[in-house]
PDB file of N, CA and C in Angstrom:
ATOM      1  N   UNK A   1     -49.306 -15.605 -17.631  1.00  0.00           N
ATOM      2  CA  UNK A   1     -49.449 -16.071 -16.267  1.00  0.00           C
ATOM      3  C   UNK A   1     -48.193 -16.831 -15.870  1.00  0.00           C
ATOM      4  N   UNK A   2     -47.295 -16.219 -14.480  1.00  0.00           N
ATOM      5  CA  UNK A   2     -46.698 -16.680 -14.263  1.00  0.00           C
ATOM      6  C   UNK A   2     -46.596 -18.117 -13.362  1.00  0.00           C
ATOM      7  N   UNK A   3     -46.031 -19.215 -13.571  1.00  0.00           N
ATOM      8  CA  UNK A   3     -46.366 -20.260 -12.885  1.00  0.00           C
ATOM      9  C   UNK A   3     -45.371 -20.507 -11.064  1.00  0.00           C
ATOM     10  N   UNK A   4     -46.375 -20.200  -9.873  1.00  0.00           N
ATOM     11  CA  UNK A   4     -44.869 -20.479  -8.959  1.00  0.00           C
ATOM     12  C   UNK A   4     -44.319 -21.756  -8.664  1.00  0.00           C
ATOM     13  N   UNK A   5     -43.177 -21.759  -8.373  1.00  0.00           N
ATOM     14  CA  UNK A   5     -42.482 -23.225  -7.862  1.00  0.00           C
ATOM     15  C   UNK A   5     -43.143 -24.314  -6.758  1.00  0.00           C
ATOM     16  N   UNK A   6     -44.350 -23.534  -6.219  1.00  0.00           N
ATOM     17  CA  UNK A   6     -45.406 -24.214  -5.400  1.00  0.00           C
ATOM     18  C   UNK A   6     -46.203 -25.366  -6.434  1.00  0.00           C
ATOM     19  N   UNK A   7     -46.594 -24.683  -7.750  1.00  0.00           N
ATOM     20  CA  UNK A   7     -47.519 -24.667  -8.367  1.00  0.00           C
ATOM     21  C   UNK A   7     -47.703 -25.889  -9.004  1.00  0.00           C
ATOM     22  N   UNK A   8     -46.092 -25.714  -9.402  1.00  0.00           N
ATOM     23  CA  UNK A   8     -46.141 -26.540 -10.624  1.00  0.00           C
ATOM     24  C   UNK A   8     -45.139 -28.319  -9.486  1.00  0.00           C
ATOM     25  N   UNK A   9     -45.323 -28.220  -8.030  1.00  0.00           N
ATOM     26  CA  UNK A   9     -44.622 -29.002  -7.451  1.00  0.00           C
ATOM     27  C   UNK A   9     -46.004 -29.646  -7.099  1.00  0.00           C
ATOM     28  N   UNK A  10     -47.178 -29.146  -6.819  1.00  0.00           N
ATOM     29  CA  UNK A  10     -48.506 -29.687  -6.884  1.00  0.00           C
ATOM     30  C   UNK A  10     -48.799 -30.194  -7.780  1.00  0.00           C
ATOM     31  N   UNK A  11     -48.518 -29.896  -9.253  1.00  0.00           N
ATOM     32  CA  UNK A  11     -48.987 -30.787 -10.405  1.00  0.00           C
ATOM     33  C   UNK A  11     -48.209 -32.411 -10.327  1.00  0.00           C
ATOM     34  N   UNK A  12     -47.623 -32.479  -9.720  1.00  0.00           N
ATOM     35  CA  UNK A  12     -46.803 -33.665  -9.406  1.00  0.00           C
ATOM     36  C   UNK A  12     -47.488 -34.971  -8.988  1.00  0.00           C
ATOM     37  N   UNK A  13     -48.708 -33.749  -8.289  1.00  0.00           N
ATOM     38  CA  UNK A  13     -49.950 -34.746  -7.472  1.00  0.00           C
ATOM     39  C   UNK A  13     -50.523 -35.173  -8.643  1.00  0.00           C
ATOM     40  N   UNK A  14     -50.992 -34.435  -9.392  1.00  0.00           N
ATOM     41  CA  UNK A  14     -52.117 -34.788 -10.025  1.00  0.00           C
ATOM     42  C   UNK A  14     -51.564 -35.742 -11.243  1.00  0.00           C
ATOM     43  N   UNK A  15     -49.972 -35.629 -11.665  1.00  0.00           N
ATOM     44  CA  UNK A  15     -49.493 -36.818 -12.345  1.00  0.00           C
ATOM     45  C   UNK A  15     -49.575 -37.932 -12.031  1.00  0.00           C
ATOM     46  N   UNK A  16     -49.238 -38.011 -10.583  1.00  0.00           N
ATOM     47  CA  UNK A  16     -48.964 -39.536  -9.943  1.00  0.00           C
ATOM     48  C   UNK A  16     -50.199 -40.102 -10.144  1.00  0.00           C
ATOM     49  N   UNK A  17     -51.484 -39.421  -9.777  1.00  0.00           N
ATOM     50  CA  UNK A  17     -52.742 -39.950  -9.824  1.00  0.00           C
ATOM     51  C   UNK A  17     -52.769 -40.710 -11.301  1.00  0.00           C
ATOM     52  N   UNK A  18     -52.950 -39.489 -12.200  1.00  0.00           N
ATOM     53  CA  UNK A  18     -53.689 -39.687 -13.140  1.00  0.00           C
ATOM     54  C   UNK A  18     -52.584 -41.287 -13.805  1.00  0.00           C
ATOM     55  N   UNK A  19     -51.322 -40.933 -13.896  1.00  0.00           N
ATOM     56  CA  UNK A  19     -50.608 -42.041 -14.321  1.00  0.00           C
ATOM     57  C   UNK A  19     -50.871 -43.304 -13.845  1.00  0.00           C
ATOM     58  N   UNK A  20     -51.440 -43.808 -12.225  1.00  0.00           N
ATOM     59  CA  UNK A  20     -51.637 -44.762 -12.011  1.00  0.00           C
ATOM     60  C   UNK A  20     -52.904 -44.849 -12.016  1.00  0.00           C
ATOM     61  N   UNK A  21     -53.816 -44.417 -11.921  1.00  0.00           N
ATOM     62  CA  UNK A  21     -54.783 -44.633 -12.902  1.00  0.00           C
ATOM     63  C   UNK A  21     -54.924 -45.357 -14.216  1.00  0.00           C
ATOM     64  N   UNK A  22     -54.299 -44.669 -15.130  1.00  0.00           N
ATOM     65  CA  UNK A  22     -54.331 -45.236 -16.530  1.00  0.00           C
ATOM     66  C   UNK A  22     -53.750 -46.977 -16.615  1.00  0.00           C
ATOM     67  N   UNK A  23     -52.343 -46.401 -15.408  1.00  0.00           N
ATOM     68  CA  UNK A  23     -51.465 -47.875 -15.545  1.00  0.00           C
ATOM     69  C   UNK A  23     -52.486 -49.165 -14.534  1.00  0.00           C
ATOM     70  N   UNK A  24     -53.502 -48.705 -14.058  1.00  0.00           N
ATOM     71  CA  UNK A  24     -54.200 -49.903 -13.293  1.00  0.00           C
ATOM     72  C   UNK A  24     -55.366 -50.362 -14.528  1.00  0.00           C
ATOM     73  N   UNK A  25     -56.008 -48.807 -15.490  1.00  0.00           N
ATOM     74  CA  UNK A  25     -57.382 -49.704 -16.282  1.00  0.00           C
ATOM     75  C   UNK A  25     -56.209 -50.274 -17.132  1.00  0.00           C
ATOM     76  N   UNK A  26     -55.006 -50.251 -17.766  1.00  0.00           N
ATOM     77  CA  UNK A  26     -54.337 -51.056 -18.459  1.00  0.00           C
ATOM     78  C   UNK A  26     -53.693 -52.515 -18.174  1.00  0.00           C
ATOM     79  N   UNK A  27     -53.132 -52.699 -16.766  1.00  0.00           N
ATOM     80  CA  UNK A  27     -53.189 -53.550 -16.198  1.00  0.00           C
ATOM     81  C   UNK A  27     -54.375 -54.401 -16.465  1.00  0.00           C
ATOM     82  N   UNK A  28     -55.063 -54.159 -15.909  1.00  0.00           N
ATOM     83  CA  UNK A  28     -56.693 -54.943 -15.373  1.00  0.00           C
ATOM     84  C   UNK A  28     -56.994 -55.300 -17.058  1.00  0.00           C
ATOM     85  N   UNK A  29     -57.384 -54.479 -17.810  1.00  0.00           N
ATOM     86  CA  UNK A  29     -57.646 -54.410 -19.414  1.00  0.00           C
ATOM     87  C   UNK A  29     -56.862 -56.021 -20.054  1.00  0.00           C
ATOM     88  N   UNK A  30     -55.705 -55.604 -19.975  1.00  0.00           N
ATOM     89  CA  UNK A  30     -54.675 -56.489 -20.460  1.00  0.00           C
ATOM     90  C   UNK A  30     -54.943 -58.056 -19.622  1.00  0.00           C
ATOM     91  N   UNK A  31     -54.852 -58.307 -18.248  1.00  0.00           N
ATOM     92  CA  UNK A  31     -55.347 -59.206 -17.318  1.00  0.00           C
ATOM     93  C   UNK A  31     -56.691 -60.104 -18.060  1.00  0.00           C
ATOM     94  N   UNK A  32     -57.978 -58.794 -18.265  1.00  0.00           N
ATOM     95  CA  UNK A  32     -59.367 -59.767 -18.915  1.00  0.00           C
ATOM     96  C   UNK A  32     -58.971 -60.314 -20.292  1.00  0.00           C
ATOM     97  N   UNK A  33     -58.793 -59.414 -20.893  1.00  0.00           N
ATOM     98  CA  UNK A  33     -57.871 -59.823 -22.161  1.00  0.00           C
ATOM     99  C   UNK A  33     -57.815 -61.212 -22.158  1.00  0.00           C
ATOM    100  N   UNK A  34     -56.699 -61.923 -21.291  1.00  0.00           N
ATOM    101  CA  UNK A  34     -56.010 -62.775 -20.992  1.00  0.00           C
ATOM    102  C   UNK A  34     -57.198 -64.399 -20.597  1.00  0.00           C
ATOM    103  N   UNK A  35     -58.274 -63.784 -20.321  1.00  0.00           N
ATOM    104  CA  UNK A  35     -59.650 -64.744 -19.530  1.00  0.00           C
ATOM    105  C   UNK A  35     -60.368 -65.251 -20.785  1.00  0.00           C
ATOM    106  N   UNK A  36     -60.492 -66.607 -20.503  1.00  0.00           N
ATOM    107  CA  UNK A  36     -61.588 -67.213 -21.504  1.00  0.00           C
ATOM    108  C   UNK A  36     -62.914 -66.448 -22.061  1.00  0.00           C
ATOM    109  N   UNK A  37     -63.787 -66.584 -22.623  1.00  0.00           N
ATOM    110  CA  UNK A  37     -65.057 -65.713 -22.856  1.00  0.00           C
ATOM    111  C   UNK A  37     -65.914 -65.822 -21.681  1.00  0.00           C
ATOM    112  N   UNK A  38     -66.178 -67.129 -21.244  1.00  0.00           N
ATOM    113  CA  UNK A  38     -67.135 -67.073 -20.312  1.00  0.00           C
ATOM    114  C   UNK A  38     -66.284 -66.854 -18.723  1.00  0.00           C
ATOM    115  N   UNK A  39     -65.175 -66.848 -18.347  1.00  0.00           N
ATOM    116  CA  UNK A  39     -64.526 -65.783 -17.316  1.00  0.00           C
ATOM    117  C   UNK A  39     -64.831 -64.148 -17.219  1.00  0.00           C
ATOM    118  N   UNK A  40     -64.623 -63.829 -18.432  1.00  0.00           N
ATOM    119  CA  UNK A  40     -64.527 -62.393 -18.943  1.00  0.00           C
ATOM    120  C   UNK A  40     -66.327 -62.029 -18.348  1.00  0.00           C
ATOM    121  N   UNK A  41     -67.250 -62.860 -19.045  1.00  0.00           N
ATOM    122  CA  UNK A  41     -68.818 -62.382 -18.682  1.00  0.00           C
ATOM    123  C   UNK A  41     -69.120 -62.876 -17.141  1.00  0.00           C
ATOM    124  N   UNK A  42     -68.218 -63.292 -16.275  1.00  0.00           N
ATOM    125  CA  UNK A  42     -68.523 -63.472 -14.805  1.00  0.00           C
ATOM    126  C   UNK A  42     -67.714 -62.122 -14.071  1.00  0.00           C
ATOM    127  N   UNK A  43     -67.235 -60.918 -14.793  1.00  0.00           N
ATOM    128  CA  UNK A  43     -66.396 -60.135 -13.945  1.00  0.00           C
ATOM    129  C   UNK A  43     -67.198 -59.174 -14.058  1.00  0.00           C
ATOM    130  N   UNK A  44     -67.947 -57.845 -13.344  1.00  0.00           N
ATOM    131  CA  UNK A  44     -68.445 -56.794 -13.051  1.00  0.00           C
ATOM    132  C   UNK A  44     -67.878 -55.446 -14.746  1.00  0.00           C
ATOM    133  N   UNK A  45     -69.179 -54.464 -14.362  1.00  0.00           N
ATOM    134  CA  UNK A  45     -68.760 -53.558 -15.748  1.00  0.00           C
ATOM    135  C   UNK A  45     -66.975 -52.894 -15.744  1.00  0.00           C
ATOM    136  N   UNK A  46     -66.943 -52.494 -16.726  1.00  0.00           N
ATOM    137  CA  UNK A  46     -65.998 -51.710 -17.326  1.00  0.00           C
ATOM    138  C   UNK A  46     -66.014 -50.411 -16.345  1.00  0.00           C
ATOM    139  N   UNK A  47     -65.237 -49.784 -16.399  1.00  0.00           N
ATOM    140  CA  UNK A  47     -63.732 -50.268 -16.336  1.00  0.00           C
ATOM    141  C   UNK A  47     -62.718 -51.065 -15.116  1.00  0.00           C
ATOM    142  N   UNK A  48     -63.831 -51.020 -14.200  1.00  0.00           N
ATOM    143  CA  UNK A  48     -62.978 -52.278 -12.719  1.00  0.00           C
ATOM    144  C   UNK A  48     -63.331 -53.082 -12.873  1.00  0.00           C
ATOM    145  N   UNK A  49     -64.174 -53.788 -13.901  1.00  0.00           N
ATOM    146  CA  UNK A  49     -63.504 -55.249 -14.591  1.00  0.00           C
ATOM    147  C   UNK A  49     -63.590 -55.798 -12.785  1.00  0.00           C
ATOM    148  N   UNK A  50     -65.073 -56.241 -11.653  1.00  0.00           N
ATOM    149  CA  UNK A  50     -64.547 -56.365 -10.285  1.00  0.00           C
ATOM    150  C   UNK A  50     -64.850 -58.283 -10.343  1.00  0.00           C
ATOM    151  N   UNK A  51     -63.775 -58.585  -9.604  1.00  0.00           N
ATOM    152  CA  UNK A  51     -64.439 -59.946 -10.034  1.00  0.00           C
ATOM    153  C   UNK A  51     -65.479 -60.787  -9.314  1.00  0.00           C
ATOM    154  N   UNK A  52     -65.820 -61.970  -9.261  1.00  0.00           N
ATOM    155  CA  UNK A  52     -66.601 -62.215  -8.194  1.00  0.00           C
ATOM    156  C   UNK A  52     -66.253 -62.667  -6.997  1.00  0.00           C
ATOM    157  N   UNK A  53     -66.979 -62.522  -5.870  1.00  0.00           N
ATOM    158  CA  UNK A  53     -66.627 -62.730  -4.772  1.00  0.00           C
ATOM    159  C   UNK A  53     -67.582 -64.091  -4.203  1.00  0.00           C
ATOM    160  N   UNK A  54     -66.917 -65.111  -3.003  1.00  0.00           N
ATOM    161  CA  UNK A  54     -67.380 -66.407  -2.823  1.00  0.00           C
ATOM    162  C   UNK A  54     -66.546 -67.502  -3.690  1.00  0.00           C
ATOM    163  N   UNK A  55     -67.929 -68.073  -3.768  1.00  0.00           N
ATOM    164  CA  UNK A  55     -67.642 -69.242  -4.563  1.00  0.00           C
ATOM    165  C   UNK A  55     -67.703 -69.544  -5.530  1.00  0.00           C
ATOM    166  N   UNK A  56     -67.807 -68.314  -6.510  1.00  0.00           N
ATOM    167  CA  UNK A  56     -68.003 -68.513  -8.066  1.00  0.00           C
ATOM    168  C   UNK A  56     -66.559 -68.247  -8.283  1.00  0.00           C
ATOM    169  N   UNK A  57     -65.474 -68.029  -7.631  1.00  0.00           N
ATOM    170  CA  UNK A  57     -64.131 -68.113  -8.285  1.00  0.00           C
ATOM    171  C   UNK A  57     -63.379 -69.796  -8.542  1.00  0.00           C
ATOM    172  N   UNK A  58     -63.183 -69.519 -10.057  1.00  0.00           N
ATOM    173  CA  UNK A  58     -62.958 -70.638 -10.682  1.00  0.00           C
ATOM    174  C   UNK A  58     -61.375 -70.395 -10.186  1.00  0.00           C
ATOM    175  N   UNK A  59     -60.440 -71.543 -10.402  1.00  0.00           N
ATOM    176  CA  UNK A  59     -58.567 -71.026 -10.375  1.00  0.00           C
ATOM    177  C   UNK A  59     -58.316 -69.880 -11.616  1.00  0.00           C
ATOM    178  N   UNK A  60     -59.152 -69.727 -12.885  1.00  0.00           N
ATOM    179  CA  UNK A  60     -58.628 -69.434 -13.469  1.00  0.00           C
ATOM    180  C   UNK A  60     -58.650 -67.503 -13.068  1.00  0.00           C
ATOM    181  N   UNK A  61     -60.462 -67.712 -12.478  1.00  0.00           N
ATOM    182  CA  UNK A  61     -60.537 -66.186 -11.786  1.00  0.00           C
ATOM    183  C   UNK A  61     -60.256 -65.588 -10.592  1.00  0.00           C
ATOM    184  N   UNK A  62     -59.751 -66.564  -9.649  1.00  0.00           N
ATOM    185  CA  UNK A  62     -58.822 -66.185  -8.754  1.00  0.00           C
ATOM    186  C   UNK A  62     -57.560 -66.108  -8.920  1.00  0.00           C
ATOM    187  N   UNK A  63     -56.791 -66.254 -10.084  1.00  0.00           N
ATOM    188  CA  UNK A  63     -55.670 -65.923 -10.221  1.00  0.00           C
ATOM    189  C   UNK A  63     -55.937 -63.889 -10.964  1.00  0.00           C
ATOM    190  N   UNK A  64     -57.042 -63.604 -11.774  1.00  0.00           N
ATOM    191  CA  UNK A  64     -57.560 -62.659 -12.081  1.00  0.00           C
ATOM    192  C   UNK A  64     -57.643 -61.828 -10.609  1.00  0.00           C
ATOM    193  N   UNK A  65     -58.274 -62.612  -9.649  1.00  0.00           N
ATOM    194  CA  UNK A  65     -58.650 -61.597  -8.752  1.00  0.00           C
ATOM    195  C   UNK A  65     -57.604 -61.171  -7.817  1.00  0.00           C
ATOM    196  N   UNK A  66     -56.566 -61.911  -7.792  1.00  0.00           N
ATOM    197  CA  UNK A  66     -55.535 -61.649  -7.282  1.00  0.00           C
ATOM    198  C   UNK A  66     -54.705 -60.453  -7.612  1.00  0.00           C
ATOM    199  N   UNK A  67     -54.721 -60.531  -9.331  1.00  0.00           N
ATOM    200  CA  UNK A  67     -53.813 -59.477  -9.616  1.00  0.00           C
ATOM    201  C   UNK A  67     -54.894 -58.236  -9.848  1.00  0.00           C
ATOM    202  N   UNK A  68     -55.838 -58.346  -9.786  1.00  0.00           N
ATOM    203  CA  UNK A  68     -56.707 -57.211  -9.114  1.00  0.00           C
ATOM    204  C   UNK A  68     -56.999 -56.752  -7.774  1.00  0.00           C
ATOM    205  N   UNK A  69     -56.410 -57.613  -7.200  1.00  0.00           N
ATOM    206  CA  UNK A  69     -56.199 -56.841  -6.006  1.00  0.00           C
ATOM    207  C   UNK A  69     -54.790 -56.122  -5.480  1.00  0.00           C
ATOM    208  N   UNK A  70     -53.856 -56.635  -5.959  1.00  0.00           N
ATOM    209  CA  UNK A  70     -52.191 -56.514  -6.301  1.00  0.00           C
ATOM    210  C   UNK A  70     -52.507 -55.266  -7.008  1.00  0.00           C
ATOM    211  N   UNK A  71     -53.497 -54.930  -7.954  1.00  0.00           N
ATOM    212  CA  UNK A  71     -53.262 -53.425  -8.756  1.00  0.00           C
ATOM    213  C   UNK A  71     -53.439 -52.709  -7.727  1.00  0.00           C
ATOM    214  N   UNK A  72     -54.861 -53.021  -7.038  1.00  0.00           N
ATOM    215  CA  UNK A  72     -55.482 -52.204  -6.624  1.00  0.00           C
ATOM    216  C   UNK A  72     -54.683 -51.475  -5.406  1.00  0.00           C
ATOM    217  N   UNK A  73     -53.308 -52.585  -4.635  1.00  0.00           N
ATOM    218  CA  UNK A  73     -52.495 -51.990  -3.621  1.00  0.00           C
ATOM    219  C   UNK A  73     -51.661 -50.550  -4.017  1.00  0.00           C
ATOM    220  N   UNK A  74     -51.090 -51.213  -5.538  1.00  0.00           N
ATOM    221  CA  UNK A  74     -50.053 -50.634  -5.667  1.00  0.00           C
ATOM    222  C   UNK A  74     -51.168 -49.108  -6.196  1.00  0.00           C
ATOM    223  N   UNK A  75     -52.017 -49.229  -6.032  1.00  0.00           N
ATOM    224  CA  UNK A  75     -52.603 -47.504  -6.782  1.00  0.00           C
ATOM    225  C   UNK A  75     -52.879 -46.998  -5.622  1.00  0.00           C
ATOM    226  N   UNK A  76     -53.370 -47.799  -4.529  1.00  0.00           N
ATOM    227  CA  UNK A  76     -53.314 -47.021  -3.473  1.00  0.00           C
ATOM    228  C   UNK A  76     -52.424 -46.566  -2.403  1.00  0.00           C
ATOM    229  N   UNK A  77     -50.671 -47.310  -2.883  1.00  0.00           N
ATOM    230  CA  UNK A  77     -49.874 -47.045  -1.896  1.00  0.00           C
ATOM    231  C   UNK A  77     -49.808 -45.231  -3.143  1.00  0.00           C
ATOM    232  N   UNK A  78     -49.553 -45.378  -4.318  1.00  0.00           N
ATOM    233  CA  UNK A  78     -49.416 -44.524  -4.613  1.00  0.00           C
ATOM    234  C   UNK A  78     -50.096 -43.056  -4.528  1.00  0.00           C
ATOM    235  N   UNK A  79     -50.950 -43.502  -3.868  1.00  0.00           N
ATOM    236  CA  UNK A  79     -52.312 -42.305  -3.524  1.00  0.00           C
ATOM    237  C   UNK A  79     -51.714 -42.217  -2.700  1.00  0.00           C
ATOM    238  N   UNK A  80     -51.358 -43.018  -1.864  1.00  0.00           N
ATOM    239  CA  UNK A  80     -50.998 -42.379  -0.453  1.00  0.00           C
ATOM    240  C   UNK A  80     -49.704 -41.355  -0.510  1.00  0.00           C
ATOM    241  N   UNK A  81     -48.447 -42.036  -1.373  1.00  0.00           N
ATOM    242  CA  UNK A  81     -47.572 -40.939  -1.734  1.00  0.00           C
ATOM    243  C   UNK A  81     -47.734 -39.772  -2.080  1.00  0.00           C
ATOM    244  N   UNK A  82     -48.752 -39.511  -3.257  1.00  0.00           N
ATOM    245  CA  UNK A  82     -49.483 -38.491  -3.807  1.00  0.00           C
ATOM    246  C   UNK A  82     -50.127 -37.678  -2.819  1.00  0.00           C
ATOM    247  N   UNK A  83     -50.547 -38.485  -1.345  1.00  0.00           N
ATOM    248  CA  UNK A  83     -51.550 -37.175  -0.707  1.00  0.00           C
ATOM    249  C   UNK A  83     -49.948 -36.980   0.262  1.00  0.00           C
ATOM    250  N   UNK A  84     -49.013 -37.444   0.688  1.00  0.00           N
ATOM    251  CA  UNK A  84     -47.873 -37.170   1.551  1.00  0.00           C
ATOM    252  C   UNK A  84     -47.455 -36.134   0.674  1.00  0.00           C
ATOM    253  N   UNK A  85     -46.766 -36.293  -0.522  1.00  0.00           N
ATOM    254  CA  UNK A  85     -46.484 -35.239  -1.366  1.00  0.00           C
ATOM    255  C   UNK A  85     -47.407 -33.774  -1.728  1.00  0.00           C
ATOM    256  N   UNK A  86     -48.763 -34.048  -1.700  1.00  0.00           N
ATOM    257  CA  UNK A  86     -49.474 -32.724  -1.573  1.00  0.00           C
ATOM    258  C   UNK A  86     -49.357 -32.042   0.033  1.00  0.00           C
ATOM    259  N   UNK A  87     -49.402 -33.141   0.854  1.00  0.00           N
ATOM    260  CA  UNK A  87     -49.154 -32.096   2.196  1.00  0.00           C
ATOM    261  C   UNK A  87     -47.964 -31.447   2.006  1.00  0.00           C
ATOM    262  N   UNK A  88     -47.010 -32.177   1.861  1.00  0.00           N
ATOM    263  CA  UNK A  88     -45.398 -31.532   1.868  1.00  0.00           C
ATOM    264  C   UNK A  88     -45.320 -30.149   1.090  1.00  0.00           C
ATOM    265  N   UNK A  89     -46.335 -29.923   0.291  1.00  0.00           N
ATOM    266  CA  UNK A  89     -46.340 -28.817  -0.684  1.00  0.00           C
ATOM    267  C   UNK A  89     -47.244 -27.967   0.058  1.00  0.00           C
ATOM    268  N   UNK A  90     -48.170 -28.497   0.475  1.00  0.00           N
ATOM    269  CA  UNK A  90     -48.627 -27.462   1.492  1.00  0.00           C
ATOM    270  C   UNK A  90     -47.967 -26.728   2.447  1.00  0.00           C
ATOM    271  N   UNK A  91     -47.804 -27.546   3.148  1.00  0.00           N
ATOM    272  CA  UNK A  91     -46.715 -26.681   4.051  1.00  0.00           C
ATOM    273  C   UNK A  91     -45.187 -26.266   3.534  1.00  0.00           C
ATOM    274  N   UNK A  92     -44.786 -26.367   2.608  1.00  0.00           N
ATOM    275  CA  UNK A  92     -44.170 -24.999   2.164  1.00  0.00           C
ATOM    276  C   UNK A  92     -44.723 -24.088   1.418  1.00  0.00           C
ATOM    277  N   UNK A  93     -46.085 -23.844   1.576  1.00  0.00           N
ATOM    278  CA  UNK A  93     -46.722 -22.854   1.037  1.00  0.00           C
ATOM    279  C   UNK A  93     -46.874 -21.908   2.155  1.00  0.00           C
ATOM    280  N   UNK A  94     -47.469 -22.675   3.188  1.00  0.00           N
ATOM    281  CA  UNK A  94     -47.764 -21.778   4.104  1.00  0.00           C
ATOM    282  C   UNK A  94     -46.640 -21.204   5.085  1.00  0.00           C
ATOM    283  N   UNK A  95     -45.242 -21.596   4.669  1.00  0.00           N
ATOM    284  CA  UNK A  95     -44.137 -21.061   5.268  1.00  0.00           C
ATOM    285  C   UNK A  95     -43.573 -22.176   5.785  1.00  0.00           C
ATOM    286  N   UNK A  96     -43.831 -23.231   5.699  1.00  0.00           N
ATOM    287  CA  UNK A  96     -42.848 -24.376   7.004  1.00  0.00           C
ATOM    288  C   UNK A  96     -43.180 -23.711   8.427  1.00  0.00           C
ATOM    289  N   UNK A  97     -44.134 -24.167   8.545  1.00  0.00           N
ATOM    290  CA  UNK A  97     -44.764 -23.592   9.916  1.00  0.00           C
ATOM    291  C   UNK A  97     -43.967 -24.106  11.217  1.00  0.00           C
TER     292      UNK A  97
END
């Protein structure tokens, strides 16, 4: 099976994803890591680790929730690249319309 230059410019998408993916549960992973025991049992299941919201944020879990939300930008500016980059591949599929 031959692969076309469309094809394999779409898999590009599915790198960016999957890579920031991994690099956000590692982030976040590494982050709880970092939390006392009883911080760690105030944050939501595995794997978004979500923290709490209100007034149960201590300083130590709003500094947690911060850089959970800081992941959470940077995975979604990258989604957004990822879906700009799948259009762009689209339309040179369909000819540069």
């Amino acid at each position: 099976m031959n692969m076309s230059a469309e094809w394999s410019l779409a898999m590009v998408f599915v790198f960016a994803v999957t890579l920031a993916s991994g690099w956000q549960r590692a982030k976040i992973r590494r982050a709880v890591r970092n939390l006392s025991t009883a911080a760690q049992r105030q944050l939501g299941e595995a794997p978004t680790y979500a923290p709490p919201t209100g007034d149960a944020l201590t300083p130590e879990l709003a500094d947690y929730a911060a850089v959970h939300r800081r992941v959470g930008w940077i995975v979604k500016g990258v989604w957004v690249l990822a879906l700009l980059w799948l259009a762009y591949v689209a339309w040179l599929i369909l000819g540069g319309i």
